[in-house]
PDB file of N, CA and C in Angstrom:
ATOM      1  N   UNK A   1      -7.581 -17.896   3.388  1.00  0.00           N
ATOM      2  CA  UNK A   1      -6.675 -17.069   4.157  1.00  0.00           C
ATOM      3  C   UNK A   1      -7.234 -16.863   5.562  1.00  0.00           C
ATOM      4  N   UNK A   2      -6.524 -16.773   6.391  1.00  0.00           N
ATOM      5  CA  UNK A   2      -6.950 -16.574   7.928  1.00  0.00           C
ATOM      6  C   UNK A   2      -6.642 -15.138   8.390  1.00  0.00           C
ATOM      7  N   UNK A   3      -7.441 -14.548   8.842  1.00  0.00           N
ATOM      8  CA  UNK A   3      -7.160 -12.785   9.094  1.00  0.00           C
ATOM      9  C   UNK A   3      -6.670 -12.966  10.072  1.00  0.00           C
ATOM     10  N   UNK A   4      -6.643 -13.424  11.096  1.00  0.00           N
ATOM     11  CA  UNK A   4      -6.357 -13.061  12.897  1.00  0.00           C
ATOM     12  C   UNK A   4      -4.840 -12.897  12.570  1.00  0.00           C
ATOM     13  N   UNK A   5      -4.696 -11.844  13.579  1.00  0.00           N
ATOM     14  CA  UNK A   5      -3.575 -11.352  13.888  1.00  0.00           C
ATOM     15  C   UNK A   5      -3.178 -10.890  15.473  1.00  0.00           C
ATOM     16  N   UNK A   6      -2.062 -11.036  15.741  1.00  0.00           N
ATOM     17  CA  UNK A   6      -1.703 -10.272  16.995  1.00  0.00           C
ATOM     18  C   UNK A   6      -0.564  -9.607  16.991  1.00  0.00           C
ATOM     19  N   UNK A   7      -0.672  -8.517  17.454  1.00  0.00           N
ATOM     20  CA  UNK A   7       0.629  -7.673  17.578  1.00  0.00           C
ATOM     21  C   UNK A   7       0.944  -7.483  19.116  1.00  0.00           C
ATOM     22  N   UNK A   8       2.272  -7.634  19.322  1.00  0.00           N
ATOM     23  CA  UNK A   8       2.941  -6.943  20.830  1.00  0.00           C
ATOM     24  C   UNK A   8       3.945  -6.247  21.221  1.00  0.00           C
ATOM     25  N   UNK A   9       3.787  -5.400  21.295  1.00  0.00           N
ATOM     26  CA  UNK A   9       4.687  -4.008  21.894  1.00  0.00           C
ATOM     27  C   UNK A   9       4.932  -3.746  22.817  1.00  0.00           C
ATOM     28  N   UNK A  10       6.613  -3.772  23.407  1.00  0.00           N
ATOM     29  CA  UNK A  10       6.922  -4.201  24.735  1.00  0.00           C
ATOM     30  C   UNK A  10       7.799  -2.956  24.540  1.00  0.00           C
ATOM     31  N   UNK A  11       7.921  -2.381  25.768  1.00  0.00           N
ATOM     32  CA  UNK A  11       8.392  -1.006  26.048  1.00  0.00           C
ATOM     33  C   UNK A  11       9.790  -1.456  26.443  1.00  0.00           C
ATOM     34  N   UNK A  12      11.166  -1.166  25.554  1.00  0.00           N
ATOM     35  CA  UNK A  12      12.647  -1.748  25.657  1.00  0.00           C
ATOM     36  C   UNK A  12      13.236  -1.612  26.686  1.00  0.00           C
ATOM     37  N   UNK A  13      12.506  -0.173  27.274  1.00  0.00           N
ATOM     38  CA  UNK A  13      13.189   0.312  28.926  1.00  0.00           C
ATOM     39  C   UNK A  13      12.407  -0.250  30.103  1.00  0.00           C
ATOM     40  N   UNK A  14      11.525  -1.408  30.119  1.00  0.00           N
ATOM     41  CA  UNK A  14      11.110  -1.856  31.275  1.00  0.00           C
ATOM     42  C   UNK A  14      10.020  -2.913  30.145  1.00  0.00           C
ATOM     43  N   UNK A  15      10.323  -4.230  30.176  1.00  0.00           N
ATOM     44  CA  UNK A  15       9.650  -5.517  29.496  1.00  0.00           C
ATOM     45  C   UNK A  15       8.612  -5.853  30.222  1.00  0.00           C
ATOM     46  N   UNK A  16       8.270  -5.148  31.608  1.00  0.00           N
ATOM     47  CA  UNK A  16       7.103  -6.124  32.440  1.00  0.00           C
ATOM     48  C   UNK A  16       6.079  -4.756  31.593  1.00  0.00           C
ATOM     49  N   UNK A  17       6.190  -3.794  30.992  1.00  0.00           N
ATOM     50  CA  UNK A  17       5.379  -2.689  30.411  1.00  0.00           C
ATOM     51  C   UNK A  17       5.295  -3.094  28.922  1.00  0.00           C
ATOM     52  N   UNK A  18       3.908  -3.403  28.088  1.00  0.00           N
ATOM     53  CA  UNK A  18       3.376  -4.172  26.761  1.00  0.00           C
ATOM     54  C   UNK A  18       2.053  -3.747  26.822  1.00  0.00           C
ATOM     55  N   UNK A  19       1.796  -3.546  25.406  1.00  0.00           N
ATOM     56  CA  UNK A  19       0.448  -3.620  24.977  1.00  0.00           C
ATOM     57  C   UNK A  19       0.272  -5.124  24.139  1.00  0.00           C
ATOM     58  N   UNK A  20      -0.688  -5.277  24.209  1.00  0.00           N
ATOM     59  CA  UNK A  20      -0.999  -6.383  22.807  1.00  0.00           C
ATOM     60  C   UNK A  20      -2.205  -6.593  22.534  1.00  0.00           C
ATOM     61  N   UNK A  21      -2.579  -7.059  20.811  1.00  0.00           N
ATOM     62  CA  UNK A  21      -3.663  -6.226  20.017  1.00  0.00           C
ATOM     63  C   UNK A  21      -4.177  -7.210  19.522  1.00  0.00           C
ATOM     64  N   UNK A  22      -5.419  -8.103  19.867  1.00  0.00           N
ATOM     65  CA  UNK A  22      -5.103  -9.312  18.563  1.00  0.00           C
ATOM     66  C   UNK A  22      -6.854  -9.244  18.380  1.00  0.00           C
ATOM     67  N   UNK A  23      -6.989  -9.385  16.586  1.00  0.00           N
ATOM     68  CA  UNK A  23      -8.091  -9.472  16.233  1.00  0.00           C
ATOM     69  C   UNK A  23      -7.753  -9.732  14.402  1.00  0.00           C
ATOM     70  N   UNK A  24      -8.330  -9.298  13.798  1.00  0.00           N
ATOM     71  CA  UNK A  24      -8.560  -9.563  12.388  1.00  0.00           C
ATOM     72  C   UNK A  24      -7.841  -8.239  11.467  1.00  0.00           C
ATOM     73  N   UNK A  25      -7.379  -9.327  10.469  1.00  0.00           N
ATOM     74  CA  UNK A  25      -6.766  -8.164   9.698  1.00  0.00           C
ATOM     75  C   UNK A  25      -7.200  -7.843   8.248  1.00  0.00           C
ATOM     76  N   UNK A  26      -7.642  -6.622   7.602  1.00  0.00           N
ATOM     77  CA  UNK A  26      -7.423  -6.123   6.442  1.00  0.00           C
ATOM     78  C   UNK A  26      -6.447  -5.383   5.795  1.00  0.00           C
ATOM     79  N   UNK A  27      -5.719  -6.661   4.929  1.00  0.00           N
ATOM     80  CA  UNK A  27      -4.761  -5.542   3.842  1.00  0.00           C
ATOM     81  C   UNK A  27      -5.730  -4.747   2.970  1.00  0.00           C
ATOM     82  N   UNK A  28      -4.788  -3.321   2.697  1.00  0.00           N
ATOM     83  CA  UNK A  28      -5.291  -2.886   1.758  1.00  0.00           C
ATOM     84  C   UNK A  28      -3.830  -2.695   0.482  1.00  0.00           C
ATOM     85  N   UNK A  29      -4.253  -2.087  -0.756  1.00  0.00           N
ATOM     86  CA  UNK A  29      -3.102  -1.419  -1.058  1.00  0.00           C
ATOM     87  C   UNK A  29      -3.735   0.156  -1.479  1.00  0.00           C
ATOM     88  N   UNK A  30      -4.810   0.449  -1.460  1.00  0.00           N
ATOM     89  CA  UNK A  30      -5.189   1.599  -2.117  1.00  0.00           C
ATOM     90  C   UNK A  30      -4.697   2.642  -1.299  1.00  0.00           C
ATOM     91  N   UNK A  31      -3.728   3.551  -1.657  1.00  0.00           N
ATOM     92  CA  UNK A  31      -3.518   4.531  -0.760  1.00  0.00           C
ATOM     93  C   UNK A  31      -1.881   4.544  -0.176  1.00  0.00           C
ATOM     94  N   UNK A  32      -1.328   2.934   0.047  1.00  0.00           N
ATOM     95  CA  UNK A  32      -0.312   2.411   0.337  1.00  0.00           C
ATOM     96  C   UNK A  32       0.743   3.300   0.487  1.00  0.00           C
ATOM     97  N   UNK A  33       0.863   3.886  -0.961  1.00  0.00           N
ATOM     98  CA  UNK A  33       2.372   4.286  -1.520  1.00  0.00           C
ATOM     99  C   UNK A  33       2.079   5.597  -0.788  1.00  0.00           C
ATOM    100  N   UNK A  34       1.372   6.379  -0.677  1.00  0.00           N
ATOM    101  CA  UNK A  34       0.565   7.748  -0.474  1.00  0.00           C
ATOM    102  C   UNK A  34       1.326   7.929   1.260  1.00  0.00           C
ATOM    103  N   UNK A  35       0.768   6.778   1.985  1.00  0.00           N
ATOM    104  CA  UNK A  35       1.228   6.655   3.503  1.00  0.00           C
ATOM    105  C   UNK A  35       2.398   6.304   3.532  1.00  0.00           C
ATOM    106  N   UNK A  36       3.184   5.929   2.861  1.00  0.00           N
ATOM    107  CA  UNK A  36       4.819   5.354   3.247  1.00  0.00           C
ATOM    108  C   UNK A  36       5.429   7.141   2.766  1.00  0.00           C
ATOM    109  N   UNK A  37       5.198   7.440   2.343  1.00  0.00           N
ATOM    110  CA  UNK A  37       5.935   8.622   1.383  1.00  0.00           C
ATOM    111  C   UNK A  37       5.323   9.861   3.080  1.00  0.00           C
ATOM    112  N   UNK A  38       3.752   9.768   3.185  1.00  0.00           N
ATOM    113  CA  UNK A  38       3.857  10.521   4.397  1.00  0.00           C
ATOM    114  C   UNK A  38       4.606  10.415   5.479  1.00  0.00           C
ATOM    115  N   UNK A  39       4.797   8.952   5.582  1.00  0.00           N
ATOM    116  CA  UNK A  39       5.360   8.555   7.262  1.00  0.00           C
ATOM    117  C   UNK A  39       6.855   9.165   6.878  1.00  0.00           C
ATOM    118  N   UNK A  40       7.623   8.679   5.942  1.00  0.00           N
ATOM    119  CA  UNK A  40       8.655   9.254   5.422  1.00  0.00           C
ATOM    120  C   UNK A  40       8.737  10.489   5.753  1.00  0.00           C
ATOM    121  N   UNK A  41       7.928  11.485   5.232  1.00  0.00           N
ATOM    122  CA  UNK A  41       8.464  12.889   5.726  1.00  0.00           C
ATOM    123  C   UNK A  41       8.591  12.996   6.952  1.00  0.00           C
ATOM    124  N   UNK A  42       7.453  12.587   7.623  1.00  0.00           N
ATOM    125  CA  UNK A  42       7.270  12.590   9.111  1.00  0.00           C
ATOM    126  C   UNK A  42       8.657  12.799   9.884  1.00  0.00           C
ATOM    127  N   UNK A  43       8.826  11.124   9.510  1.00  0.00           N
ATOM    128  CA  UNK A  43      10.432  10.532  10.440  1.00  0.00           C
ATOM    129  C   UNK A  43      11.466  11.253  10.105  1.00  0.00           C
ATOM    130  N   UNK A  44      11.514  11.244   8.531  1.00  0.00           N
ATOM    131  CA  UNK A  44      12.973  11.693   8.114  1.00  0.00           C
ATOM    132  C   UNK A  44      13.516  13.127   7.714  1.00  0.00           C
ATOM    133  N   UNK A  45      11.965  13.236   6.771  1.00  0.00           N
ATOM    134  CA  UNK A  45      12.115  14.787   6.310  1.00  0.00           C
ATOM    135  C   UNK A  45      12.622  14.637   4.910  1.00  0.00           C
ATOM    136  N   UNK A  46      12.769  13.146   4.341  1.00  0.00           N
ATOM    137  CA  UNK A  46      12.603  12.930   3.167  1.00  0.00           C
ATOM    138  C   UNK A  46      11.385  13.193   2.441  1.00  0.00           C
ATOM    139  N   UNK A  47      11.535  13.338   0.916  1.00  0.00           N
ATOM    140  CA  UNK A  47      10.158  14.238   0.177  1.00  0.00           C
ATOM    141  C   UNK A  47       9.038  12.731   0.206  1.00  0.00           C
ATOM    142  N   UNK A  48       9.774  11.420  -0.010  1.00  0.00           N
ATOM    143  CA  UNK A  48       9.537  10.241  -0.614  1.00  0.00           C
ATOM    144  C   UNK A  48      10.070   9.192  -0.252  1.00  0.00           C
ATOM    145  N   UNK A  49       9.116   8.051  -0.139  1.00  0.00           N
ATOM    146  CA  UNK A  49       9.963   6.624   0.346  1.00  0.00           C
ATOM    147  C   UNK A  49      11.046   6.363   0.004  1.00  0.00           C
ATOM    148  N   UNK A  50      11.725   5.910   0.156  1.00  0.00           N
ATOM    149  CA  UNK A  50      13.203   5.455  -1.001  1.00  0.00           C
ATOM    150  C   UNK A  50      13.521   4.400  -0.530  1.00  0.00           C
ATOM    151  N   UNK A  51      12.423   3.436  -0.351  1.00  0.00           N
ATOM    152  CA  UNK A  51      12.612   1.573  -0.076  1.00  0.00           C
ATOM    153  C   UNK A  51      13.144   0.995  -1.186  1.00  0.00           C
ATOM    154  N   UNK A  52      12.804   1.642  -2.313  1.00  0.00           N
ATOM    155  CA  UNK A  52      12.717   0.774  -3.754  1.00  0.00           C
ATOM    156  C   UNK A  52      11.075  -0.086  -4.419  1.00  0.00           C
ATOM    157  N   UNK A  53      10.381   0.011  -2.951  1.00  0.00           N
ATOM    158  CA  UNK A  53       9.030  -0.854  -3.590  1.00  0.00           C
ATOM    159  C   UNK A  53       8.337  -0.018  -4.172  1.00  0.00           C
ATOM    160  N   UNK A  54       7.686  -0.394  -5.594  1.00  0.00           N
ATOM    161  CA  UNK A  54       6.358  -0.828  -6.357  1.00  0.00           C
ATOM    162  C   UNK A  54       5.114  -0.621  -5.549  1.00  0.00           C
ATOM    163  N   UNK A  55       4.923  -1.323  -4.173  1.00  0.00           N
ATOM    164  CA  UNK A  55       4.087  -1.394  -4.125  1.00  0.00           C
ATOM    165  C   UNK A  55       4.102  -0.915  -2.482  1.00  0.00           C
ATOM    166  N   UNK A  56       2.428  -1.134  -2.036  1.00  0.00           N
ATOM    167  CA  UNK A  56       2.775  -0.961  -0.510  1.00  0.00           C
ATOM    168  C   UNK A  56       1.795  -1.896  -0.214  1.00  0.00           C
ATOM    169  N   UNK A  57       1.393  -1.945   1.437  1.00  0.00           N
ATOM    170  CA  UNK A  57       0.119  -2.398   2.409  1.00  0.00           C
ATOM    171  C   UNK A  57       0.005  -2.099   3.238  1.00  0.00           C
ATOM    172  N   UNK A  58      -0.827  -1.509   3.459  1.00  0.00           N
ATOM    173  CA  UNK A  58      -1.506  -0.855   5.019  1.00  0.00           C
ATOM    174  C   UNK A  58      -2.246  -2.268   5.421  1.00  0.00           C
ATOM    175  N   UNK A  59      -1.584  -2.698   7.086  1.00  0.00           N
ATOM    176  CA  UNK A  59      -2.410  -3.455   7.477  1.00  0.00           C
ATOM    177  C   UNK A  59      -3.350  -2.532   8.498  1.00  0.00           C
ATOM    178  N   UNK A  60      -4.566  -3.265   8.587  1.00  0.00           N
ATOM    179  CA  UNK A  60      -5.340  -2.448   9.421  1.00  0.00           C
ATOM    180  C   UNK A  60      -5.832  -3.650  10.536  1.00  0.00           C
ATOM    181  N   UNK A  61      -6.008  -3.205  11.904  1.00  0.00           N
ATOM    182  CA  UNK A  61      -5.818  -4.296  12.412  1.00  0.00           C
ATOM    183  C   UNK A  61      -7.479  -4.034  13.013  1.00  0.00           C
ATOM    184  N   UNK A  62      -8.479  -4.908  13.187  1.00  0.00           N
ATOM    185  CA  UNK A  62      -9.998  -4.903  13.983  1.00  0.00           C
ATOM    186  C   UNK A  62      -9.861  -5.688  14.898  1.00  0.00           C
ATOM    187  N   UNK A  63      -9.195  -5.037  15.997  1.00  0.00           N
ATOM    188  CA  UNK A  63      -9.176  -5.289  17.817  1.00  0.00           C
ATOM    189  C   UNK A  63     -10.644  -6.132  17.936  1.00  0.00           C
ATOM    190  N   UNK A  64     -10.313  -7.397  18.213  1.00  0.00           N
ATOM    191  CA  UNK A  64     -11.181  -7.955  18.991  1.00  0.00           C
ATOM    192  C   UNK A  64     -11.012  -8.143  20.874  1.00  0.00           C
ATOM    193  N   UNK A  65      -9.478  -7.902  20.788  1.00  0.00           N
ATOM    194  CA  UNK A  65      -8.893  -8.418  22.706  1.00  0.00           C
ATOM    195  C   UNK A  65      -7.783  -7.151  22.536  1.00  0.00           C
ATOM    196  N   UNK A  66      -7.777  -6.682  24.005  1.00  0.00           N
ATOM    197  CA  UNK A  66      -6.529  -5.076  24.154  1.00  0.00           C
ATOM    198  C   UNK A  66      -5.942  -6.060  25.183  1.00  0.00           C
ATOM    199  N   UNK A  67      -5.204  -5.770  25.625  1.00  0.00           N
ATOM    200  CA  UNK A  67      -4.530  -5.943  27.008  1.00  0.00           C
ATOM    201  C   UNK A  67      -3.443  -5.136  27.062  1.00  0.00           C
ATOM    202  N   UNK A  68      -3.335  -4.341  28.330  1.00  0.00           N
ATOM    203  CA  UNK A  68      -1.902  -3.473  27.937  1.00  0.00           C
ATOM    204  C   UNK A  68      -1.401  -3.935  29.937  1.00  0.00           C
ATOM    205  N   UNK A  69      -0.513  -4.066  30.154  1.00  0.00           N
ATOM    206  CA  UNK A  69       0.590  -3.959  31.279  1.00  0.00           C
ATOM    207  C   UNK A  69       1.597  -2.798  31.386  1.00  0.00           C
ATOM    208  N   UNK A  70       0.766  -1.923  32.225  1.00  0.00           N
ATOM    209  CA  UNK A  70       1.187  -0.831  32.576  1.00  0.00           C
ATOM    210  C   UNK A  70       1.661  -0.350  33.850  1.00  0.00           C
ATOM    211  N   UNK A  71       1.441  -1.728  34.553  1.00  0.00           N
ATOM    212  CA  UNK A  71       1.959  -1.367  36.388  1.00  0.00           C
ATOM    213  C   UNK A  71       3.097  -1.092  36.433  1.00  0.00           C
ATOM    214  N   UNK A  72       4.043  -0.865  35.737  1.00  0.00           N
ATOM    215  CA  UNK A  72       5.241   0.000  36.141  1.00  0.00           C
ATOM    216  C   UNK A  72       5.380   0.834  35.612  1.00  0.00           C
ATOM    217  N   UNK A  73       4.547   1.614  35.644  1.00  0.00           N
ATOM    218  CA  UNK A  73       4.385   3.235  34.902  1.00  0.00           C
ATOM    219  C   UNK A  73       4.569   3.735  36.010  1.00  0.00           C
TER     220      UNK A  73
END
């Protein structure tokens, strides 16, 4: 399996504004279901996920390179 990963997040109200994240990734599942059910309340104010999954994964991402484009802030 190959860990590297990159993620990029481009700000919808102005595209020349992005972060991006790229380094190595660990899935986990321990804990998984625990964090979807939190983020859930968070957002919704639901008690509990209600995806339907069994299961979950927290990816965790180990930044090796940042770069963010922020000159039009």
């Amino acid at each position: 399996m190959n860990p590297k990963v990159g993620l990029l997040v481009v700000d919808p109200a102005d595209n020349g504004r992005y972060i991006q994240v790229r380094g190595d990734a660990e899935l986990a599942t321990d804990g998984a279901l625990g964090h979807l059910d939190e983020l859930t309340r968070r957002h919704t104010g639901h008690p509990r996920y209600y995806g339907g999954r069994e299961t979950g994964v927290i990816c965790r991402i180990h930044a090796r390179r940042i770069r963010v484009d922020a000159i039009h802030a």
